[in-house]
Protein backbone atom coordinates (compact mmCIF):
# COMPACT_ATOMS: atom_id res chain seq x y z
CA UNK A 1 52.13 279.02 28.97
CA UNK A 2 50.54 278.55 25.51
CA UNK A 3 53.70 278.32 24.00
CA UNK A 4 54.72 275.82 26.03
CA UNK A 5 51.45 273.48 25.71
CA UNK A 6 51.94 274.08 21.72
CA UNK A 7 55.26 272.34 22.49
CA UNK A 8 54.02 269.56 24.08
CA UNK A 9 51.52 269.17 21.29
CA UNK A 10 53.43 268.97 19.08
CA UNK A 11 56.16 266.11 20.49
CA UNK A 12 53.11 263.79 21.63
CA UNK A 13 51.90 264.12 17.84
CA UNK A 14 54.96 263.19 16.29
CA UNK A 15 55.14 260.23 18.81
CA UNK A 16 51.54 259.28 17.26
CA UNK A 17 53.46 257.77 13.98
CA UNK A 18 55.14 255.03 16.02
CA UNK A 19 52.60 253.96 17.93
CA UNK A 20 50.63 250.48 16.70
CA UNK A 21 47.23 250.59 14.95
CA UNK A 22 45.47 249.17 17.71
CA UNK A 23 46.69 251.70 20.10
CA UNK A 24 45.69 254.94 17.96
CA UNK A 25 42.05 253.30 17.44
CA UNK A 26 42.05 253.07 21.59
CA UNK A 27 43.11 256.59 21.80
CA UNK A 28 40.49 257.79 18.86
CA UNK A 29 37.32 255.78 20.03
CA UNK A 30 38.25 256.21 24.18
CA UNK A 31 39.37 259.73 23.77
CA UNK A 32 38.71 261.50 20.72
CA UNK A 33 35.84 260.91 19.97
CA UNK A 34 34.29 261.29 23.61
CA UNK A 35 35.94 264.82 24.00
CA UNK A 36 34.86 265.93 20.61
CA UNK A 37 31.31 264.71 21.19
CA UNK A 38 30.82 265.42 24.77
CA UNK A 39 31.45 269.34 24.43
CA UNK A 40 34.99 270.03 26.13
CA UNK A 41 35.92 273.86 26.15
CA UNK A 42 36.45 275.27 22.53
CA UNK A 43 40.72 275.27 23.08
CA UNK A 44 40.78 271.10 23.99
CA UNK A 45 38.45 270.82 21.03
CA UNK A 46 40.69 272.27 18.63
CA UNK A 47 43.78 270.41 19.98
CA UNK A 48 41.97 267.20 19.64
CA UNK A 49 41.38 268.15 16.19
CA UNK A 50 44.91 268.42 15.73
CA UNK A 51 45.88 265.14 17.46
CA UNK A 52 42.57 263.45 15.23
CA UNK A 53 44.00 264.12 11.93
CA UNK A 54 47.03 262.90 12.78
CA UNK A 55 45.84 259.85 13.56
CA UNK A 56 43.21 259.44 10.70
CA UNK A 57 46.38 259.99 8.69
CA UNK A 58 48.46 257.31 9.95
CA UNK A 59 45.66 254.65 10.29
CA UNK A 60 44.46 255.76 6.28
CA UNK A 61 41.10 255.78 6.65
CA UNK A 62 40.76 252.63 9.09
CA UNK A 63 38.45 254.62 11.07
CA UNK A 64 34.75 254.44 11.81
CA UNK A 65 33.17 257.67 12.02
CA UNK A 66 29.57 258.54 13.38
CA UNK A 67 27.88 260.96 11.44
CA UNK A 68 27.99 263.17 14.35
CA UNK A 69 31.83 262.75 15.03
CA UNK A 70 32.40 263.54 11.36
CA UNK A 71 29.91 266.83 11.20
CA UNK A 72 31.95 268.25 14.47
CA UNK A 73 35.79 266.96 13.10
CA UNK A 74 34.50 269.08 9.79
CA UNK A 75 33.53 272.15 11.76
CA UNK A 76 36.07 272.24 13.59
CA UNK A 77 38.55 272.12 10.67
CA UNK A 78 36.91 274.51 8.81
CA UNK A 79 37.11 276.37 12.16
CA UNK A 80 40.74 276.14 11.95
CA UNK A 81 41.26 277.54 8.63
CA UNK A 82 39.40 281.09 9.18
C-alpha cells in the first residue's frame, strides 16, 4: 500500500512543474501551509514536505514564509535526511 501511495506521489509532483504560478501559491498557502502548521500525523507531514519543495523550486523563491512555516519545513527536512 505504501508503495503504491509513493507512486502516486510521485506522478502528482511531476505534474506540479506544469501547473501556473498562481495555482502552486493556492495549493502552498490553502494546503501546505495549513497541514504543516496545523499538526497532521507525522507520514502527511513528510509528504507535504516533499510536495513543498517542489513547489518552492518551481515558483524560485516567490513564496512568503511565516517564521513558523519555515522553522517546521526546516525540521522536517532535516528530519528527512537522518
Amino acid at each position: 500500500m505504501l508503495s503504491i501511495y509513493n507512486h502516486v506521489l510521485d506522478t502528482y509532483i511531476s505534474v506540479l512543474s506544469s501547473v501556473s504560478s498562481h495555482i502552486l501559491h493556492s495549493i502552498f498557502y490553502d494546503v501546505i501551509e495549513s497541514t504543516l502548521t496545523l499538526g497532521a500525523p507525522a507520514p502527511v507531514r513528510v509528504f507535504t514536505c516533499k510536495i513543498a519543495d517542489k513547489i518552492f523550486t518551481i515558483c524560485q523563491g516567490d513564496l512568503i514564509l511565516t517564521p513558523q512555516l519555515l522553522e517546521t519545513l526546516l525540521t522536517l527536512t532535516s528530519n528527512l535526511k537522518v
